[in-house]
PDB file of N, CA and C in Angstrom:
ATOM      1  N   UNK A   1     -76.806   3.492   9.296  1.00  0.00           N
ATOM      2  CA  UNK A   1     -75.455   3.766   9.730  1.00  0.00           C
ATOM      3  C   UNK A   1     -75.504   4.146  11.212  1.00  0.00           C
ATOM      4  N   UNK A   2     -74.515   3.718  12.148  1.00  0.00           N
ATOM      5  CA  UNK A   2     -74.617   4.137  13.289  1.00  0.00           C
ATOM      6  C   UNK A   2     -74.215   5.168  13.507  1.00  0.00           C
ATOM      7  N   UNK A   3     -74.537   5.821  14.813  1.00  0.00           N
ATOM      8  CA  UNK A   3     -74.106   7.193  14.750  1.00  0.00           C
ATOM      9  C   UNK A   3     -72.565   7.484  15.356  1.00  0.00           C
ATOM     10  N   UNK A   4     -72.024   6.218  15.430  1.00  0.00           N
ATOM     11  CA  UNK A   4     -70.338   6.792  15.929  1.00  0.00           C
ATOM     12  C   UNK A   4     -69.725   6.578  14.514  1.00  0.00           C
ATOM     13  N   UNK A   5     -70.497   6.380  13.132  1.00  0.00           N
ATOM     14  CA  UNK A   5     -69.782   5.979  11.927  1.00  0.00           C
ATOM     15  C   UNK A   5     -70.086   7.690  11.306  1.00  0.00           C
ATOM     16  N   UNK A   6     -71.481   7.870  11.782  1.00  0.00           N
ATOM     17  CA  UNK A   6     -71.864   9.262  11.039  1.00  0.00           C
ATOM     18  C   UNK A   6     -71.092  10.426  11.150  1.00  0.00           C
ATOM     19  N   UNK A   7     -70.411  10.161  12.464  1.00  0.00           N
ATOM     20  CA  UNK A   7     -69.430  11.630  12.886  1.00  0.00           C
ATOM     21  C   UNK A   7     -68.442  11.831  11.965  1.00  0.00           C
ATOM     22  N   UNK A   8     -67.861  11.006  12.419  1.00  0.00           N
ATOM     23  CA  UNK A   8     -66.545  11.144  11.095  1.00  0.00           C
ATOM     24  C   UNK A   8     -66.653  11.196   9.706  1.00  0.00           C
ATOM     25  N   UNK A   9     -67.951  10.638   9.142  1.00  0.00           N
ATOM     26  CA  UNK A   9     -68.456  10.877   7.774  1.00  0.00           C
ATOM     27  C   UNK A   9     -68.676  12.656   7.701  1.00  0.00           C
ATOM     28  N   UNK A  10     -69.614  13.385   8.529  1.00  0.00           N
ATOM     29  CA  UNK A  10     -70.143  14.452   7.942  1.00  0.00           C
ATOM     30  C   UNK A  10     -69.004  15.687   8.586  1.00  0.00           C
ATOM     31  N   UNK A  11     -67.881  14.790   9.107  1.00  0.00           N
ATOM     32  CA  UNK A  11     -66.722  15.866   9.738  1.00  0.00           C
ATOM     33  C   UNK A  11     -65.850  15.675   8.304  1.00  0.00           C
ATOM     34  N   UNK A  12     -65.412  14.352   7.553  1.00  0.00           N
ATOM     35  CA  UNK A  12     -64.837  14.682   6.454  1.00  0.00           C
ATOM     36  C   UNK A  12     -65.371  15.242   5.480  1.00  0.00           C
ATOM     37  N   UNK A  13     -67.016  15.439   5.433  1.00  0.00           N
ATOM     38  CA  UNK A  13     -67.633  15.911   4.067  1.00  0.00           C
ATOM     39  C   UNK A  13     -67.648  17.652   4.569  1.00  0.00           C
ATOM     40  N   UNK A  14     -67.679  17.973   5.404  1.00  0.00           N
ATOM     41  CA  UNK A  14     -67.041  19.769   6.009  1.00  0.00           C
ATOM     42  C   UNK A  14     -65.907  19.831   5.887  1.00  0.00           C
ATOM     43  N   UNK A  15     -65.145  19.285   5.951  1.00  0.00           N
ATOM     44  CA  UNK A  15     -63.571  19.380   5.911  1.00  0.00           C
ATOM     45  C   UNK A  15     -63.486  19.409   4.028  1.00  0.00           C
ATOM     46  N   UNK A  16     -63.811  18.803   3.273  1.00  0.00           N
ATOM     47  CA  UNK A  16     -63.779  18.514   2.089  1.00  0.00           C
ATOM     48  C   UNK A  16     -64.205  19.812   1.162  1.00  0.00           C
ATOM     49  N   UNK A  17     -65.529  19.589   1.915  1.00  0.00           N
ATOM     50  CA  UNK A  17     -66.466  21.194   1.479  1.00  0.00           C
ATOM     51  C   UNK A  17     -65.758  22.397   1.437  1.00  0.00           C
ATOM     52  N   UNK A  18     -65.219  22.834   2.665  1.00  0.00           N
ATOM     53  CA  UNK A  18     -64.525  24.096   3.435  1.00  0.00           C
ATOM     54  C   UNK A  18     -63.263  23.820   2.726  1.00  0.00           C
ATOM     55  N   UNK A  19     -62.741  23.674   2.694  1.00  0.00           N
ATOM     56  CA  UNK A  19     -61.379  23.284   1.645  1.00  0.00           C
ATOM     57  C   UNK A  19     -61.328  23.502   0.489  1.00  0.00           C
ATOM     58  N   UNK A  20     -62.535  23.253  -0.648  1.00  0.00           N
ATOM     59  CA  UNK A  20     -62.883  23.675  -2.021  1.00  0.00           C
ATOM     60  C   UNK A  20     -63.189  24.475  -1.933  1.00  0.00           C
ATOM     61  N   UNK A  21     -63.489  25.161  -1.174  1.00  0.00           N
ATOM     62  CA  UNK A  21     -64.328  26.492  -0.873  1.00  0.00           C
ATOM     63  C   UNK A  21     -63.000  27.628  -0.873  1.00  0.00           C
ATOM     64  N   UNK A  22     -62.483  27.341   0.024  1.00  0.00           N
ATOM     65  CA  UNK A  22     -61.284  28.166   0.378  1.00  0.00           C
ATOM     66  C   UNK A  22     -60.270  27.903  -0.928  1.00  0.00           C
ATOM     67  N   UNK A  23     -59.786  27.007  -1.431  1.00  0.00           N
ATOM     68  CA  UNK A  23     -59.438  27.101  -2.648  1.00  0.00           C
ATOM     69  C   UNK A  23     -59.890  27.671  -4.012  1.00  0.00           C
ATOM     70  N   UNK A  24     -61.029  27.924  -4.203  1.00  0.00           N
ATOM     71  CA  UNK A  24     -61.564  28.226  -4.972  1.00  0.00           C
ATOM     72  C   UNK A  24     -61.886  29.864  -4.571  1.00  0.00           C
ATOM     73  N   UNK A  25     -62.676  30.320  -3.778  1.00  0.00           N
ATOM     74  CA  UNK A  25     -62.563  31.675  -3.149  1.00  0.00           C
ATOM     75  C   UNK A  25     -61.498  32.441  -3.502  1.00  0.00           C
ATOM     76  N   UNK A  26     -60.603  32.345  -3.056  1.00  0.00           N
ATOM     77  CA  UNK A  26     -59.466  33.265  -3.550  1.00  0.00           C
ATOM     78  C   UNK A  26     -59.130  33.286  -5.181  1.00  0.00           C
ATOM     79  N   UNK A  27     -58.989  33.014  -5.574  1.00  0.00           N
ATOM     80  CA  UNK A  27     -59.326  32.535  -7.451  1.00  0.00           C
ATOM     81  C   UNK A  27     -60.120  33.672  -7.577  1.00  0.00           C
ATOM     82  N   UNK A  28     -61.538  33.405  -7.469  1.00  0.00           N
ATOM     83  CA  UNK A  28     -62.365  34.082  -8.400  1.00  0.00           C
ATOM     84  C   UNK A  28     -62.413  35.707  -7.748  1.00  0.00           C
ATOM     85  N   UNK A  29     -61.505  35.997  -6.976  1.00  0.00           N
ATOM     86  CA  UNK A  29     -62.005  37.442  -6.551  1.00  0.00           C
ATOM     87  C   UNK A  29     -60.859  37.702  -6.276  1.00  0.00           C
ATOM     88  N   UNK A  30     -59.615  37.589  -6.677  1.00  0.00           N
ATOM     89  CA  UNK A  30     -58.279  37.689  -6.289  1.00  0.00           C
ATOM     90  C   UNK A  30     -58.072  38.916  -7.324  1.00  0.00           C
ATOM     91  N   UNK A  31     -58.561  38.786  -8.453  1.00  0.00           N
ATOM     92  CA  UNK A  31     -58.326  39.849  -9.830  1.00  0.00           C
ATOM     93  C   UNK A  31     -59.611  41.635  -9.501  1.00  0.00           C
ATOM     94  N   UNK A  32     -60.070  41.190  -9.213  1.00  0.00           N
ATOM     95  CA  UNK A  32     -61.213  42.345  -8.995  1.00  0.00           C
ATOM     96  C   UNK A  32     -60.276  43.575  -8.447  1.00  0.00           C
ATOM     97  N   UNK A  33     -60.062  43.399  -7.502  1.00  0.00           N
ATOM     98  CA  UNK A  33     -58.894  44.729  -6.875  1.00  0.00           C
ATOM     99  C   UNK A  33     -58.014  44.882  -7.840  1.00  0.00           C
ATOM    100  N   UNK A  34     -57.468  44.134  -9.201  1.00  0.00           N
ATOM    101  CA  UNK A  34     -56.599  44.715  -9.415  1.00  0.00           C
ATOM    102  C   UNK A  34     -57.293  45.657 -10.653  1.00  0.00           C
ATOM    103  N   UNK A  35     -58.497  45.248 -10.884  1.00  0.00           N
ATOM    104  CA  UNK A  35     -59.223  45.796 -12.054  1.00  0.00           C
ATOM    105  C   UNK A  35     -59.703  46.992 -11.397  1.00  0.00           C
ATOM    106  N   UNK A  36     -59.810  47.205 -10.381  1.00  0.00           N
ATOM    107  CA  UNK A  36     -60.593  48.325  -9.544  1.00  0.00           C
ATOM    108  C   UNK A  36     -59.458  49.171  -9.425  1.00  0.00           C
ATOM    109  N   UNK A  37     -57.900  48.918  -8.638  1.00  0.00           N
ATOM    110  CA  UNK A  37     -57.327  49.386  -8.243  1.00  0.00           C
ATOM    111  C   UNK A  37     -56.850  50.271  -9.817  1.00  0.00           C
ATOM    112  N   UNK A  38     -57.107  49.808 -10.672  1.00  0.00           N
ATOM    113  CA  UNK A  38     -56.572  50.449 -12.235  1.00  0.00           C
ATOM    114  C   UNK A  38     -57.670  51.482 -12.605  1.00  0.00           C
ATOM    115  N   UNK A  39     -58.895  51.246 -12.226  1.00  0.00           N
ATOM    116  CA  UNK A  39     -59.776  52.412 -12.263  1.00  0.00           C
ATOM    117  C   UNK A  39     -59.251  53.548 -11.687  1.00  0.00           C
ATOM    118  N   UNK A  40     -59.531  53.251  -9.902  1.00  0.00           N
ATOM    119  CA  UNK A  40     -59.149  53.890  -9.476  1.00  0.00           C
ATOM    120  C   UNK A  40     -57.946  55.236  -9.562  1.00  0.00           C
ATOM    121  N   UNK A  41     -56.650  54.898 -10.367  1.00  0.00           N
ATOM    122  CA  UNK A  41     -55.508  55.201 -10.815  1.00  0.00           C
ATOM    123  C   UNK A  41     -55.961  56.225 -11.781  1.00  0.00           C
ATOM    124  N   UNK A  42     -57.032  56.461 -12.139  1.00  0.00           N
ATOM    125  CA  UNK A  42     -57.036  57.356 -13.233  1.00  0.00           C
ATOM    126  C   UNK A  42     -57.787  58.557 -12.532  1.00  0.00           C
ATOM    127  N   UNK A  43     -58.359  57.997 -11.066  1.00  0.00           N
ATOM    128  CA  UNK A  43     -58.911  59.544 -10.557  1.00  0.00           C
ATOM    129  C   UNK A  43     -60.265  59.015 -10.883  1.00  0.00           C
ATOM    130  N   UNK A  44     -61.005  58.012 -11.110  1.00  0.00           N
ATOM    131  CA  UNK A  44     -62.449  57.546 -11.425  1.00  0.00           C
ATOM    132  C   UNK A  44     -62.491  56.892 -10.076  1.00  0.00           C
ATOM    133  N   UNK A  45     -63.845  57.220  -9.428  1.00  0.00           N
ATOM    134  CA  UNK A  45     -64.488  56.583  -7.851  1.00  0.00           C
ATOM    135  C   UNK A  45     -65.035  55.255  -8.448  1.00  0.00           C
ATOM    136  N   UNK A  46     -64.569  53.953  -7.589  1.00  0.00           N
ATOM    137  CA  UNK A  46     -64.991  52.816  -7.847  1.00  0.00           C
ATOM    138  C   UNK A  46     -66.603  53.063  -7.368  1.00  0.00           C
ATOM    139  N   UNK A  47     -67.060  52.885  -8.418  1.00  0.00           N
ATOM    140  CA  UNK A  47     -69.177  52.817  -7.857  1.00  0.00           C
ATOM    141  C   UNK A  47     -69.139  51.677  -8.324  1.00  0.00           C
ATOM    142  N   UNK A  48     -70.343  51.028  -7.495  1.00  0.00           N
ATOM    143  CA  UNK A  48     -71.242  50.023  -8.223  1.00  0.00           C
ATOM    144  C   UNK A  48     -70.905  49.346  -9.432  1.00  0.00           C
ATOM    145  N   UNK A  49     -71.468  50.481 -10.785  1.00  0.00           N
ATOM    146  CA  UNK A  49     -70.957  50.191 -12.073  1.00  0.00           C
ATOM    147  C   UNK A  49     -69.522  49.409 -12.163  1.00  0.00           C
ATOM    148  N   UNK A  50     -68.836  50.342 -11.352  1.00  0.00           N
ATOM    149  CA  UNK A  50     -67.220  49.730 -12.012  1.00  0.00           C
ATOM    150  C   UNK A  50     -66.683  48.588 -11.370  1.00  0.00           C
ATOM    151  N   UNK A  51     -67.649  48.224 -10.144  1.00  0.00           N
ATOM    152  CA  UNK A  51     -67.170  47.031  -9.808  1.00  0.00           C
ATOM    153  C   UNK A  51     -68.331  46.163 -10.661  1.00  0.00           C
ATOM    154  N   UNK A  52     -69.066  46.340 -11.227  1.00  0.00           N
ATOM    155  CA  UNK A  52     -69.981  45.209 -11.994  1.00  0.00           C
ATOM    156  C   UNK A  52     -68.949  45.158 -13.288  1.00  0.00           C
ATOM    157  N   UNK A  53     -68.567  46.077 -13.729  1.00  0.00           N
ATOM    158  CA  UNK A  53     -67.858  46.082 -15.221  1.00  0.00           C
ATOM    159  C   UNK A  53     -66.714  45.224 -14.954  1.00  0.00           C
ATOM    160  N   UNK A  54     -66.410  45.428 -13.908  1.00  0.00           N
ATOM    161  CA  UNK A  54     -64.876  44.277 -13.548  1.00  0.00           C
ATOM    162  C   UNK A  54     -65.111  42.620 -13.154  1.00  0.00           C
ATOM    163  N   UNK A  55     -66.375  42.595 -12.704  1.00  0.00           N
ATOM    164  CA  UNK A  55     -66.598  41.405 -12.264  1.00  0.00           C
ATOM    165  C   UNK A  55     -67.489  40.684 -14.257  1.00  0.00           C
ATOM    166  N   UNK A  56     -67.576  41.455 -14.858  1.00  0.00           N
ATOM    167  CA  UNK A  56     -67.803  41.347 -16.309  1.00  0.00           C
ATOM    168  C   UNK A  56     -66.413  40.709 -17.290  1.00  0.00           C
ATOM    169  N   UNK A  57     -65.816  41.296 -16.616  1.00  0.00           N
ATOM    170  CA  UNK A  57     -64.187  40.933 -16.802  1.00  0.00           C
ATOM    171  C   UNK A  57     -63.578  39.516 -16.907  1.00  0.00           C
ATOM    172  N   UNK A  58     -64.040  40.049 -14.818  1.00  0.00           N
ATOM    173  CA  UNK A  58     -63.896  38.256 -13.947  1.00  0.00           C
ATOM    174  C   UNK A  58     -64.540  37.311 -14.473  1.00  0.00           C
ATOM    175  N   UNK A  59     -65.620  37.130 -14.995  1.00  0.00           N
ATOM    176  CA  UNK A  59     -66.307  35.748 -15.793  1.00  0.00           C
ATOM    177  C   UNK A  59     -65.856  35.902 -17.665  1.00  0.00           C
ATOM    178  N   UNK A  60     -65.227  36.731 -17.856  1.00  0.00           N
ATOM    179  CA  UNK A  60     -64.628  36.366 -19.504  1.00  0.00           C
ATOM    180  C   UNK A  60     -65.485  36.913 -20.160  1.00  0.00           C
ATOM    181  N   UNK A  61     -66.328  38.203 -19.566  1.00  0.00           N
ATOM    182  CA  UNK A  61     -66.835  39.251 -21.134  1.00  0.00           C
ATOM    183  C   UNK A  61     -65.992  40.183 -20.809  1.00  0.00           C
ATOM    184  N   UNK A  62     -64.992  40.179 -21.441  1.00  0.00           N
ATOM    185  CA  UNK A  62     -64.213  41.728 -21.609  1.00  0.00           C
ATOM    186  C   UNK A  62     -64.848  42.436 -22.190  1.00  0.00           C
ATOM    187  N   UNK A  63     -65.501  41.987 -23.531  1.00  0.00           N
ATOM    188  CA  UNK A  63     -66.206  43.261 -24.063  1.00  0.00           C
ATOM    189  C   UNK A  63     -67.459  44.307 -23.077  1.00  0.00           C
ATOM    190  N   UNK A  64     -68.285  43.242 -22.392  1.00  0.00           N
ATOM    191  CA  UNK A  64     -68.845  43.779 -21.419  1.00  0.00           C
ATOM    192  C   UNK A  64     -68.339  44.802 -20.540  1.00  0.00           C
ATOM    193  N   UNK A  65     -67.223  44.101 -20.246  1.00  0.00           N
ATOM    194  CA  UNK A  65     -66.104  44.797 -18.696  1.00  0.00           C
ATOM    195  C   UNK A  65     -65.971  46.492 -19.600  1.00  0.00           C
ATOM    196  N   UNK A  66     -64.947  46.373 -21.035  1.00  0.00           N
ATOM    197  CA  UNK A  66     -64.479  47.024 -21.397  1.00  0.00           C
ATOM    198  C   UNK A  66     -65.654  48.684 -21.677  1.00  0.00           C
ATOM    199  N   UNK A  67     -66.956  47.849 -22.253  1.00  0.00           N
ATOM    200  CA  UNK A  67     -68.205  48.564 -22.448  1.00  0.00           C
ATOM    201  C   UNK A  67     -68.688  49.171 -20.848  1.00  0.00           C
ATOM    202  N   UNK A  68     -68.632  48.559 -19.722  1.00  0.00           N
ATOM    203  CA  UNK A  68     -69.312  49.466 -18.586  1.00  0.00           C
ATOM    204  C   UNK A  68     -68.058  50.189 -18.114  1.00  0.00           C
ATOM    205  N   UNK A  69     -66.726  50.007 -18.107  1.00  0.00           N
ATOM    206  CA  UNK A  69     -65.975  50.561 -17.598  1.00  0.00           C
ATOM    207  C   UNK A  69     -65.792  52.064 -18.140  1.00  0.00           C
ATOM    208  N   UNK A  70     -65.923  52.228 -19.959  1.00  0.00           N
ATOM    209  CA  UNK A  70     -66.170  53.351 -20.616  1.00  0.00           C
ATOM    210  C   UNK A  70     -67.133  54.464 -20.301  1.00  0.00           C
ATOM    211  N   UNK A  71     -68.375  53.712 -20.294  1.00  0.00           N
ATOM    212  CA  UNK A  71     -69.572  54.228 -19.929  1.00  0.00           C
ATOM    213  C   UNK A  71     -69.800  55.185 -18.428  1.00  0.00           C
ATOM    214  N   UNK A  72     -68.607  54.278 -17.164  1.00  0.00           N
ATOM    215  CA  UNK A  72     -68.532  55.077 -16.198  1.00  0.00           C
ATOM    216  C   UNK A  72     -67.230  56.151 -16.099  1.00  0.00           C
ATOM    217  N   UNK A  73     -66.644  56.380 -17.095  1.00  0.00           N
ATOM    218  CA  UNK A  73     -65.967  57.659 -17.091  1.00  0.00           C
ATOM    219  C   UNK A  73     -64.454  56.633 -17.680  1.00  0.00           C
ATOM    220  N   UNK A  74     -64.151  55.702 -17.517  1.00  0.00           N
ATOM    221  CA  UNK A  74     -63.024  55.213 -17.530  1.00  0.00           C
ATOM    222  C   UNK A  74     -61.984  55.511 -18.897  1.00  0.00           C
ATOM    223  N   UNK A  75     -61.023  56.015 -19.081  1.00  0.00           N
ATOM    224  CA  UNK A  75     -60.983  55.927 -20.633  1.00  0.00           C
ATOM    225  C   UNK A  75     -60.485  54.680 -21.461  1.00  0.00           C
ATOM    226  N   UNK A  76     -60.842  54.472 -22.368  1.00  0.00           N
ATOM    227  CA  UNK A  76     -60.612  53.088 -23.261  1.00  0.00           C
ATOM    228  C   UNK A  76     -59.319  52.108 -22.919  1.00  0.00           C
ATOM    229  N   UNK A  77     -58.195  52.637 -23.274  1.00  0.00           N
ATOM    230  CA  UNK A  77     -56.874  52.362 -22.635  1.00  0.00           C
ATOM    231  C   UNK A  77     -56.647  51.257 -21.619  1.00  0.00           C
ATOM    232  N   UNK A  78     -57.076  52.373 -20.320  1.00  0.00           N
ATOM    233  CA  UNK A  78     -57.307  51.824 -19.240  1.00  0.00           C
ATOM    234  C   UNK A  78     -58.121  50.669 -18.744  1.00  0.00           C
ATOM    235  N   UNK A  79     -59.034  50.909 -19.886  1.00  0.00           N
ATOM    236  CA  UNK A  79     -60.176  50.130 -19.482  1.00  0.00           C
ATOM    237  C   UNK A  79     -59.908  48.468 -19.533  1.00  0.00           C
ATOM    238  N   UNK A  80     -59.538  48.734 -20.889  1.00  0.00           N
ATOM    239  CA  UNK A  80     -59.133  47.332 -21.397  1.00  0.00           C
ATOM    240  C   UNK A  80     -58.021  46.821 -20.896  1.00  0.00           C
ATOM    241  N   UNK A  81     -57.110  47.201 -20.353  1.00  0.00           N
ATOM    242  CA  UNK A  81     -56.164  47.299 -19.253  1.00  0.00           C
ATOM    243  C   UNK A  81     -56.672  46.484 -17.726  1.00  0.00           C
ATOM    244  N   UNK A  82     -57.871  47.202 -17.370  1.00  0.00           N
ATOM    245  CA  UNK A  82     -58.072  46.949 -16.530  1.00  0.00           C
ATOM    246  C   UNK A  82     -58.949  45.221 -16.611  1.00  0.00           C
ATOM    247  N   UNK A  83     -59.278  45.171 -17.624  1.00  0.00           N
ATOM    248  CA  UNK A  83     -60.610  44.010 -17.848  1.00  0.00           C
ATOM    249  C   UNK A  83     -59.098  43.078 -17.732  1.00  0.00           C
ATOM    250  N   UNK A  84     -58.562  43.095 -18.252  1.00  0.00           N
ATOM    251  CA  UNK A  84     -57.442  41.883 -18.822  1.00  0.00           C
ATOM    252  C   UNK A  84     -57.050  41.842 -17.491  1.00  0.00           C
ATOM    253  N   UNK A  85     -56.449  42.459 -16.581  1.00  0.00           N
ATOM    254  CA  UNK A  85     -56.471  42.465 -14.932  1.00  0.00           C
ATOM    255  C   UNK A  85     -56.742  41.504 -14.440  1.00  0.00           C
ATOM    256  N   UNK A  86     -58.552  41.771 -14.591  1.00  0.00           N
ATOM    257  CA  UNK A  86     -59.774  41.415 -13.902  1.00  0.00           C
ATOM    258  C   UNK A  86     -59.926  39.766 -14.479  1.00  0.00           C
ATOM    259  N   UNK A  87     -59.919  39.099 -15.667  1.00  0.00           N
ATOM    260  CA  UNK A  87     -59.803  37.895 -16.769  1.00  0.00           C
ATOM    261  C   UNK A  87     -58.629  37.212 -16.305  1.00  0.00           C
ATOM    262  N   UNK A  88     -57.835  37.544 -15.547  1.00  0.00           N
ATOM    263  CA  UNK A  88     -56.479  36.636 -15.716  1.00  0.00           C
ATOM    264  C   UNK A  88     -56.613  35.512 -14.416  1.00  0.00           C
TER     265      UNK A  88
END
């Protein structure tokens, strides 16, 4: 391939790339704040844990989400509250 054909090839395959990217990006991490922000609400410090329990959420183990969110102080309620948040 010559190289005045290659430009425009690997400028549409970045353009293509960066585009799925950016579409998709916002999706999978758009719910996390709201699962956090529901922790948060009860007076529990988002640590580590509670953002792993939410991102447990984010891929569709609620039971997971629901199980670390307990474990770090969260109460049940909320918790599951918050996973369904985090899943949607």
């Amino acid at each position: 391939m010559r190289p005045s054909a290659r430009i425009p090839s690997v400028l549409a395959g970045l353009v293509l790339a960066l585009g799925g990217a950016a579409v998709a990006a916002p999706a999978a991490h758009a719910d996390m704040p709201a699962c956090q922000d529901s922790v948060q609400s009860t007076g529990t410090e988002v640590t580590d844990a509670v953002r792993m329990a939410c991102y447990h959420g984010l891929v569709g183990d609620e039971s997971g989400c629901v199980s670390g969110l307990t474990q770090a102080g969260v109460p049940g309620d909320v918790a599951a509250t918050a996973c369904r948040q985090a899943s949607r």
